[in-house]
N, C-alpha and C. Protein backbone atom coordinates (compact mmCIF):
# COMPACT_ATOMS: atom_id res chain seq x y z
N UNK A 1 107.09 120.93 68.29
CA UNK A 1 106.43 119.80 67.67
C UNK A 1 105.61 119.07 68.73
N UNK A 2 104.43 118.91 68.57
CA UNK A 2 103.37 118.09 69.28
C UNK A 2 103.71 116.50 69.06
N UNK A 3 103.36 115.87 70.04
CA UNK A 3 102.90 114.04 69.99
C UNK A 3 102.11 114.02 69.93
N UNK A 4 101.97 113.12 68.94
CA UNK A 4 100.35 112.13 68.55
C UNK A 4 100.04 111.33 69.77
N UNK A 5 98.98 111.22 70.46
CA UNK A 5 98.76 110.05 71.41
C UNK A 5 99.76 108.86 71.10
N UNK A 6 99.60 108.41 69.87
CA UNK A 6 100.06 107.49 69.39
C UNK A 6 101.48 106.89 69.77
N UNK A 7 101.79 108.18 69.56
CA UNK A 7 103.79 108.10 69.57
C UNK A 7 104.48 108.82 71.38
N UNK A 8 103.00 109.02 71.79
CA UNK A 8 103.66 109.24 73.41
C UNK A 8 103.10 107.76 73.89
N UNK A 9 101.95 107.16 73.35
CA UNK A 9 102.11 105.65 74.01
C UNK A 9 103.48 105.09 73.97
N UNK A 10 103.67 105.11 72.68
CA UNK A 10 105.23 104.22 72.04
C UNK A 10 106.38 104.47 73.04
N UNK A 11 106.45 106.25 73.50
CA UNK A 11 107.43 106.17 74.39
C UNK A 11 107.38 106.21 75.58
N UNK A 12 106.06 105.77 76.10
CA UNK A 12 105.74 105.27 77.32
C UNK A 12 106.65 103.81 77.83
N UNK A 13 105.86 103.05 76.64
CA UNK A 13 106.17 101.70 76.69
C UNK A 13 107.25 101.47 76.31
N UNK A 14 108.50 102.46 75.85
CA UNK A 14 109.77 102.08 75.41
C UNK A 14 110.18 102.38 76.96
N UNK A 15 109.94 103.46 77.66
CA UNK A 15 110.47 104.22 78.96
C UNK A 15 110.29 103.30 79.89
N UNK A 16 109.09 102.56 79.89
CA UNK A 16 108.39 101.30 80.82
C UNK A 16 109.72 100.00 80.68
N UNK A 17 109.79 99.29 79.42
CA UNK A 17 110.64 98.60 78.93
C UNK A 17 112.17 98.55 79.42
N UNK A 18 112.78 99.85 79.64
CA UNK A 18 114.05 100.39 79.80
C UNK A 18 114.04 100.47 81.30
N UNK A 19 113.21 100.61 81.93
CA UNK A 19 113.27 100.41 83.11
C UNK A 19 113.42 99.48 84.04
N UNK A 20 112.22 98.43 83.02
CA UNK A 20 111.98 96.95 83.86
C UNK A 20 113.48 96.69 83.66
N UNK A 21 114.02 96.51 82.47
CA UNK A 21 115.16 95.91 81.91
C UNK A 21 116.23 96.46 83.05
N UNK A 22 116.26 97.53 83.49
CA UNK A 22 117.53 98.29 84.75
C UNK A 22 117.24 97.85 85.67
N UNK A 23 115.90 97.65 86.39
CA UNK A 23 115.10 96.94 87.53
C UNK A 23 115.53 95.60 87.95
N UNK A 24 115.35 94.59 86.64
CA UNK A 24 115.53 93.56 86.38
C UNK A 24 117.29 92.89 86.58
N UNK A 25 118.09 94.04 86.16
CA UNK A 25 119.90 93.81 86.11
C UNK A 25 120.36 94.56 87.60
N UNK A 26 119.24 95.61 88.44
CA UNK A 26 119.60 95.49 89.65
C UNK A 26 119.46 93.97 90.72
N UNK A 27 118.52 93.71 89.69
CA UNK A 27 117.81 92.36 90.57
C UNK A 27 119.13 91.31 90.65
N UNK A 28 119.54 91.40 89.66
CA UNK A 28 120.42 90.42 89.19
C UNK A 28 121.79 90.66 90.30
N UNK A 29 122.27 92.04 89.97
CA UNK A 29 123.58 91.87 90.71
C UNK A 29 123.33 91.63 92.31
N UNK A 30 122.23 92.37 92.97
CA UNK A 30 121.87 92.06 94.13
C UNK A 30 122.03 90.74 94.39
N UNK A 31 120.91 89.72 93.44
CA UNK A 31 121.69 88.13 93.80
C UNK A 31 122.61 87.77 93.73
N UNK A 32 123.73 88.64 93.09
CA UNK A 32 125.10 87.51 92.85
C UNK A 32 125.88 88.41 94.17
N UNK A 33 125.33 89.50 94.62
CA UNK A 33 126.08 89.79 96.52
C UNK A 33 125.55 89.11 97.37
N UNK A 34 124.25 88.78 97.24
CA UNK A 34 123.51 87.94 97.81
C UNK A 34 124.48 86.74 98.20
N UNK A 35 124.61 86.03 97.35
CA UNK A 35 125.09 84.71 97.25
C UNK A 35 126.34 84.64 97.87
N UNK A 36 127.16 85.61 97.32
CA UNK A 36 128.64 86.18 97.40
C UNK A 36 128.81 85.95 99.34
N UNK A 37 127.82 87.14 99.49
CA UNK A 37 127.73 87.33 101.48
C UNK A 37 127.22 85.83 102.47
N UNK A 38 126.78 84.95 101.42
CA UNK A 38 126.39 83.76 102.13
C UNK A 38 127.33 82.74 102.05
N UNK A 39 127.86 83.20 100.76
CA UNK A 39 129.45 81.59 100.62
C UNK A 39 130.40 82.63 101.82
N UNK A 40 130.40 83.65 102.14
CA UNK A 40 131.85 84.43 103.06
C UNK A 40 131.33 84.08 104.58
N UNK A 41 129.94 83.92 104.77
CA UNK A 41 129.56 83.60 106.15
C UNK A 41 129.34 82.17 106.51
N UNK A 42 129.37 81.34 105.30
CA UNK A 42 129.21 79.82 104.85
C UNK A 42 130.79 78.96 105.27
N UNK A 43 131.59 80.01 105.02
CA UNK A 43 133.05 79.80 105.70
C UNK A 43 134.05 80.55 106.65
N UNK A 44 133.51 80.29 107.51
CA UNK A 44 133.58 81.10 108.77
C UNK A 44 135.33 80.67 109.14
N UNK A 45 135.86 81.37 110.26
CA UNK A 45 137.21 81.10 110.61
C UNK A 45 137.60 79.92 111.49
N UNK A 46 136.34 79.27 111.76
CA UNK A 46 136.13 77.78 112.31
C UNK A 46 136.18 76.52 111.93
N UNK A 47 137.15 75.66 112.22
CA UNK A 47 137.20 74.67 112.02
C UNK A 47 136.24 73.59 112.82
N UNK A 48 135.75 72.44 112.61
CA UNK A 48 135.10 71.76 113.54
C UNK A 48 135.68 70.63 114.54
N UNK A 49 137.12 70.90 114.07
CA UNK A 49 138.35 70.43 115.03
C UNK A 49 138.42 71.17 116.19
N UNK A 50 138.35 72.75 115.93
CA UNK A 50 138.80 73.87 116.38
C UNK A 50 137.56 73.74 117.62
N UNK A 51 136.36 73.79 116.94
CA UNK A 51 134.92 74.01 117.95
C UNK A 51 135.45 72.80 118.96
N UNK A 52 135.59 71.32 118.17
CA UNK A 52 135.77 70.44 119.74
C UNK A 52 136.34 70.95 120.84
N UNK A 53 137.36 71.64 120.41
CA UNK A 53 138.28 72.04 121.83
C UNK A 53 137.86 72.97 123.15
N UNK A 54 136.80 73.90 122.58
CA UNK A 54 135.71 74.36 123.57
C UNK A 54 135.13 73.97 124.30
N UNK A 55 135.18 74.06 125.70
CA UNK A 55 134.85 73.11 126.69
C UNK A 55 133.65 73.49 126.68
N UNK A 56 132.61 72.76 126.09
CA UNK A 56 131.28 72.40 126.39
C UNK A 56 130.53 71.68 126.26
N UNK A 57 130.49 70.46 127.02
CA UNK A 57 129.82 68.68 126.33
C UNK A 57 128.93 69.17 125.70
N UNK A 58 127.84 70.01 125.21
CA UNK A 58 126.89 70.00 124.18
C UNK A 58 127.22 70.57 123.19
N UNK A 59 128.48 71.33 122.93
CA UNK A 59 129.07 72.16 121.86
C UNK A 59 128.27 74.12 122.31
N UNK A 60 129.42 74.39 121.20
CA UNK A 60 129.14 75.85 121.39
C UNK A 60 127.72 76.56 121.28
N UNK A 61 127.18 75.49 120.33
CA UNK A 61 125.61 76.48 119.73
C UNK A 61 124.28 75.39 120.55
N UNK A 62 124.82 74.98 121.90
CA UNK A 62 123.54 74.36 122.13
C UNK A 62 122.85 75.13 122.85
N UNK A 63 121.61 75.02 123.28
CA UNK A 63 120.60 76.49 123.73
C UNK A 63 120.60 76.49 125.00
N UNK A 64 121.42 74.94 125.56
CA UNK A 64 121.43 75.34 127.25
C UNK A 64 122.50 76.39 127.55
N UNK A 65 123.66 76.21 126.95
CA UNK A 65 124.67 76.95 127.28
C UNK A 65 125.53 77.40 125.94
N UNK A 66 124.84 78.39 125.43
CA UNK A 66 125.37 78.93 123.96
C UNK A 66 126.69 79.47 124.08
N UNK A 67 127.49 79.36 123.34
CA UNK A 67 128.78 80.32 123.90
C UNK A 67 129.83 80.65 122.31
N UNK A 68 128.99 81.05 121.65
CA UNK A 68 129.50 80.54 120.19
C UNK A 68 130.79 81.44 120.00
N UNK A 69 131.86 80.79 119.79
CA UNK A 69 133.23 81.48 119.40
C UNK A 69 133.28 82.93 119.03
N UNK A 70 132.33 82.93 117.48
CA UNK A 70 132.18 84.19 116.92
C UNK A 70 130.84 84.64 116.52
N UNK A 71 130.24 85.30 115.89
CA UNK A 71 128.59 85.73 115.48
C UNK A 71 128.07 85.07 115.60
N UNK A 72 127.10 84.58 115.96
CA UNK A 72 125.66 83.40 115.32
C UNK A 72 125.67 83.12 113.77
N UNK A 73 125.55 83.95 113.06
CA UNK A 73 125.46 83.69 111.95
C UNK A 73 126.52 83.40 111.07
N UNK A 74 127.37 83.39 111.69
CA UNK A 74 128.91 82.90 110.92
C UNK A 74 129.01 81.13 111.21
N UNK A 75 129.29 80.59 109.87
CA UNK A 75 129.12 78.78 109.93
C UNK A 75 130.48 78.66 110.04
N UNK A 76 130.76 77.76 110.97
CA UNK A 76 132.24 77.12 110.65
C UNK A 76 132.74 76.70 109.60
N UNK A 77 133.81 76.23 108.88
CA UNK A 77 134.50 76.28 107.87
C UNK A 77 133.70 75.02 106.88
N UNK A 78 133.11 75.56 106.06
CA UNK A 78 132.43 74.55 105.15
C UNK A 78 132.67 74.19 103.45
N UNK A 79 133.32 73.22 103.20
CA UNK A 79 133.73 73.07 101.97
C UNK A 79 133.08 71.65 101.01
N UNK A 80 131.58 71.29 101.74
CA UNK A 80 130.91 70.55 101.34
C UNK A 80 129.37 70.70 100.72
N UNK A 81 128.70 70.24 101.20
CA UNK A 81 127.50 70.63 100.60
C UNK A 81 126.78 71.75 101.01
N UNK A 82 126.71 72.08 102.48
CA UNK A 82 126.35 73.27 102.84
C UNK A 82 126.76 74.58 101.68
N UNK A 83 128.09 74.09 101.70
CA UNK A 83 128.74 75.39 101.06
C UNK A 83 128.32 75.54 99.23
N UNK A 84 128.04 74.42 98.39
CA UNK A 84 127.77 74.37 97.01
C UNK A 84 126.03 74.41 97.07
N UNK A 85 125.58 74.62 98.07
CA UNK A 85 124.18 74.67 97.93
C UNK A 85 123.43 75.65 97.67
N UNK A 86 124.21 77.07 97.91
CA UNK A 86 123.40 78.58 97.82
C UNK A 86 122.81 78.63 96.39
N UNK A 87 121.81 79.29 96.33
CA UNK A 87 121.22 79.69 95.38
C UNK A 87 120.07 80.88 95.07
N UNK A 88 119.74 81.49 94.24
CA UNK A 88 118.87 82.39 94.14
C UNK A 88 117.59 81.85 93.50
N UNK A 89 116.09 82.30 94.11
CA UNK A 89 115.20 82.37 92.96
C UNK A 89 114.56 83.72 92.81
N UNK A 90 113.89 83.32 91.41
CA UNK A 90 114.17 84.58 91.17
C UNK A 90 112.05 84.47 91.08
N UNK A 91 111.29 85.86 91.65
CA UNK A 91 110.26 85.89 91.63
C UNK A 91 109.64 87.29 90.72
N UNK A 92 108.72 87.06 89.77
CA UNK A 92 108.54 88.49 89.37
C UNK A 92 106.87 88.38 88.59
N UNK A 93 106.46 89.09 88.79
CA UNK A 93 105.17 89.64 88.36
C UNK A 93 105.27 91.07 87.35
N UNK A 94 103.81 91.12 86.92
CA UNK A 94 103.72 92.59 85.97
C UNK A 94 104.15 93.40 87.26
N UNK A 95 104.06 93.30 87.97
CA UNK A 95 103.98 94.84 89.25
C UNK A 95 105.49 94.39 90.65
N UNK A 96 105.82 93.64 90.41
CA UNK A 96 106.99 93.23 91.35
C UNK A 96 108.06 92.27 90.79
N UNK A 97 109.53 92.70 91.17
CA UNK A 97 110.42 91.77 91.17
C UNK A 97 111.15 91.48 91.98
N UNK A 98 111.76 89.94 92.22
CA UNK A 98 112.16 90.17 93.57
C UNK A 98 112.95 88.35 93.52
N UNK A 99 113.93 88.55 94.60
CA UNK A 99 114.17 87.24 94.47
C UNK A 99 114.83 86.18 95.72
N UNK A 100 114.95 85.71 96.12
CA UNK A 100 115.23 84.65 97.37
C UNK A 100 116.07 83.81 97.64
N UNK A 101 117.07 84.14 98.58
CA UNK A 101 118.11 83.46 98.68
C UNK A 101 118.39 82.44 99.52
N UNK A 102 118.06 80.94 99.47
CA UNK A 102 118.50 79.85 99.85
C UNK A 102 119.36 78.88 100.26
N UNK A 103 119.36 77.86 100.81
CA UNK A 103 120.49 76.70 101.26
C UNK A 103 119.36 75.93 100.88
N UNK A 104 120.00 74.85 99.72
CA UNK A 104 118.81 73.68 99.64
C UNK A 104 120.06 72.41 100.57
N UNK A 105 120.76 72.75 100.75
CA UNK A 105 121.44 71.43 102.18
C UNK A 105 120.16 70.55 102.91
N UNK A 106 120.23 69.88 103.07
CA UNK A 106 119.13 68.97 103.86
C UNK A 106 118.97 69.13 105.52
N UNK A 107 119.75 70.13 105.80
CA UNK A 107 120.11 70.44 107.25
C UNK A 107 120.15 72.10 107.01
N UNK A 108 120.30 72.17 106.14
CA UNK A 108 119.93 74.01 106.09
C UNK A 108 119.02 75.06 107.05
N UNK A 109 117.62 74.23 106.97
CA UNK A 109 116.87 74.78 107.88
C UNK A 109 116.82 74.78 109.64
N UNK A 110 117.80 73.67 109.83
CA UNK A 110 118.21 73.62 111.20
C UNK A 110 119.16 74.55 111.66
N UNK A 111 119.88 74.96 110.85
CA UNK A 111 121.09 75.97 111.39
C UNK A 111 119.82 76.83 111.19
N UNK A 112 119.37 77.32 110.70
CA UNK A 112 118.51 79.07 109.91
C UNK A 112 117.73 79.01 111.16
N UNK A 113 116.44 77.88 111.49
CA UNK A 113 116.17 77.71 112.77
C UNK A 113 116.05 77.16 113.96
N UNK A 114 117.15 76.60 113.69
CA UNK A 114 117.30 76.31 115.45
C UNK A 114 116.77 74.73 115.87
N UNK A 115 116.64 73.98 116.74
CA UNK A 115 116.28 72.44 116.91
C UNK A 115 116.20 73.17 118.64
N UNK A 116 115.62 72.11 118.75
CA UNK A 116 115.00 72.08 120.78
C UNK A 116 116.63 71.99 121.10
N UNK A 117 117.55 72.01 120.71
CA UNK A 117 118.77 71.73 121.23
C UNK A 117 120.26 72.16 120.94
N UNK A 118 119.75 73.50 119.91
CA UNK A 118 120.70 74.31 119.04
C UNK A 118 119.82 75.35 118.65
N UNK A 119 120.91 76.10 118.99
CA UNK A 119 120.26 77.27 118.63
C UNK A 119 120.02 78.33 117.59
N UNK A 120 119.10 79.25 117.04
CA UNK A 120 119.00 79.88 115.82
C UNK A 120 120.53 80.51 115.22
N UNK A 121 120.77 79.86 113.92
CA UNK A 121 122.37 80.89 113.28
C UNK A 121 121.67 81.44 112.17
N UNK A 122 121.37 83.23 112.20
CA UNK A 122 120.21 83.36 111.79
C UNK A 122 121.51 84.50 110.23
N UNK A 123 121.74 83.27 109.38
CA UNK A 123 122.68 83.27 108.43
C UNK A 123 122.01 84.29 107.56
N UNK A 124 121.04 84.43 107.11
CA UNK A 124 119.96 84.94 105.66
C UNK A 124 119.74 86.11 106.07
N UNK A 125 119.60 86.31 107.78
CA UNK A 125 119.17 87.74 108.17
C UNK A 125 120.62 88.64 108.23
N UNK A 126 121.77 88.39 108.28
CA UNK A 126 122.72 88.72 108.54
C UNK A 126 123.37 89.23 106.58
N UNK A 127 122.93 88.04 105.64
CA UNK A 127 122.93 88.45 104.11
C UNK A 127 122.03 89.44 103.52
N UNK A 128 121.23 89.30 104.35
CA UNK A 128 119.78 90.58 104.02
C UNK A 128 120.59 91.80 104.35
N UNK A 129 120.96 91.82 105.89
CA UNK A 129 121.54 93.60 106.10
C UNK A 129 122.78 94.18 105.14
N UNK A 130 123.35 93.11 105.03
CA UNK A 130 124.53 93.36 104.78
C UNK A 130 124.21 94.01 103.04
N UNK A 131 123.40 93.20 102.34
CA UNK A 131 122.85 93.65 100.91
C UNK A 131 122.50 95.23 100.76
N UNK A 132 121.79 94.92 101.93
CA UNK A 132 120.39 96.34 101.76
C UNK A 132 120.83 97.42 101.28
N UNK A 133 122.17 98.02 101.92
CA UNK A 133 122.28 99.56 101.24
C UNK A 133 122.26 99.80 100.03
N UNK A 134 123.48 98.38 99.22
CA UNK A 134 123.50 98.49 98.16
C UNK A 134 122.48 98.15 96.91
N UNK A 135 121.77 97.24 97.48
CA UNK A 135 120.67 96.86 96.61
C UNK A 135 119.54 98.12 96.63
N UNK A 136 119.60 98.90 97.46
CA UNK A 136 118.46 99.99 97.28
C UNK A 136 119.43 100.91 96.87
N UNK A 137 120.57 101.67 97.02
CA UNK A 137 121.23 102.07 95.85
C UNK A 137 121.10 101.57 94.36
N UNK A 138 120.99 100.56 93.93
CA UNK A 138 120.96 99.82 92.57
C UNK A 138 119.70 100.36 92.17
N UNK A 139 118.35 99.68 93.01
CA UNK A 139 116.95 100.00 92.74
C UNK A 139 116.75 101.71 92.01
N UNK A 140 117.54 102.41 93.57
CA UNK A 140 117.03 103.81 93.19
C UNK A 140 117.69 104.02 92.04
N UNK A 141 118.69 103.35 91.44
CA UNK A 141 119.91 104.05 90.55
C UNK A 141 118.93 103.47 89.10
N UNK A 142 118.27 102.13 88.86
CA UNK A 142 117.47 101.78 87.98
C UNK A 142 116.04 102.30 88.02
N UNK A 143 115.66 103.08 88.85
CA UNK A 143 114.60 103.47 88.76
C UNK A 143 114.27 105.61 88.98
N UNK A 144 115.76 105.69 88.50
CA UNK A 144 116.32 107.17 88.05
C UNK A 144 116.03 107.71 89.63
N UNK A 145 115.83 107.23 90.66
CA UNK A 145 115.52 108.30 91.72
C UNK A 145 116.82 108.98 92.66
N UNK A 146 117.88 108.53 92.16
CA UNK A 146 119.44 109.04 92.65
C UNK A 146 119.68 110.49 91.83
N UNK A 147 119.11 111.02 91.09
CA UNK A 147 118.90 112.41 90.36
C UNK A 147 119.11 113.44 91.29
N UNK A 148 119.81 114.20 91.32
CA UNK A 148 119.96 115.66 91.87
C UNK A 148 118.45 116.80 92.12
């Protein structure tokens, strides 16, 4: 049996449809690991009791003499606003989707980069790696290219 132009458009645009829609629910779970990997690095094994006790009059993360307990990108123990602030947005066009993961904290951008007197806790780059395998697993898996 032949297709009419007609009815291979139709299942173009159903095939197109079914895709965005898998594209779109990779997008999705990616943000909620996203988020997930930033509240686990958002509460680090540090207390800010704990940091005083480190002998260093400028503290652990100042840029004369950095000496930070554990990763850079791991925050000491946060159960305030830092920590209820993560969020995703979400960006998408006919030809791209994609989405961005944030701290709207009012001090957010000082930990991410750094002040003349503290140094970069480079938190987002550390949620990015940690995503990647799986979110391009998801992609390829919504966009059929995991096929044998």
């Amino acid at each position: 049996m032949t297709q009419t132009p007609k009815d291979f458009a139709a299942w173009i645009a159903s095939a197109f449809q079914e895709t965005k829609r898998r594209v779109e629910a990779a997008n999705e779970q990616s943000a909620k690991d996203a988020i997930a990997a930033a509240r686990k690095l958002s509460h680090g094994p540090f207390t800010t009791k704990y940091l005083r006790t480190l002998y260093n009059p400028r503290g652990p993360y100042s840029k004369r003499d950095p000496h930070p307990p554990g990763p850079r990108e791991e925050i000491n123990i946060q159960e305030g606003l830092f920590a209820r602030s993560w969020e995703t947005r979400d960006f998408s066009s006919p030809s791209e989707s994609f989405f961005r993961v944030q701290n709207e904290a009012p001090y957010a951008d000082y930990l991410a980069e750094g002040t003349d007197k503290m140094i970069r806790r480079p938190l987002i780059d550390s949620v990015s790696q940690s995503i990647r395998p799986k979110r391009i697993r998801l992609i390829n898996d919504a966009l059929d290219l995991n096929r044998p």
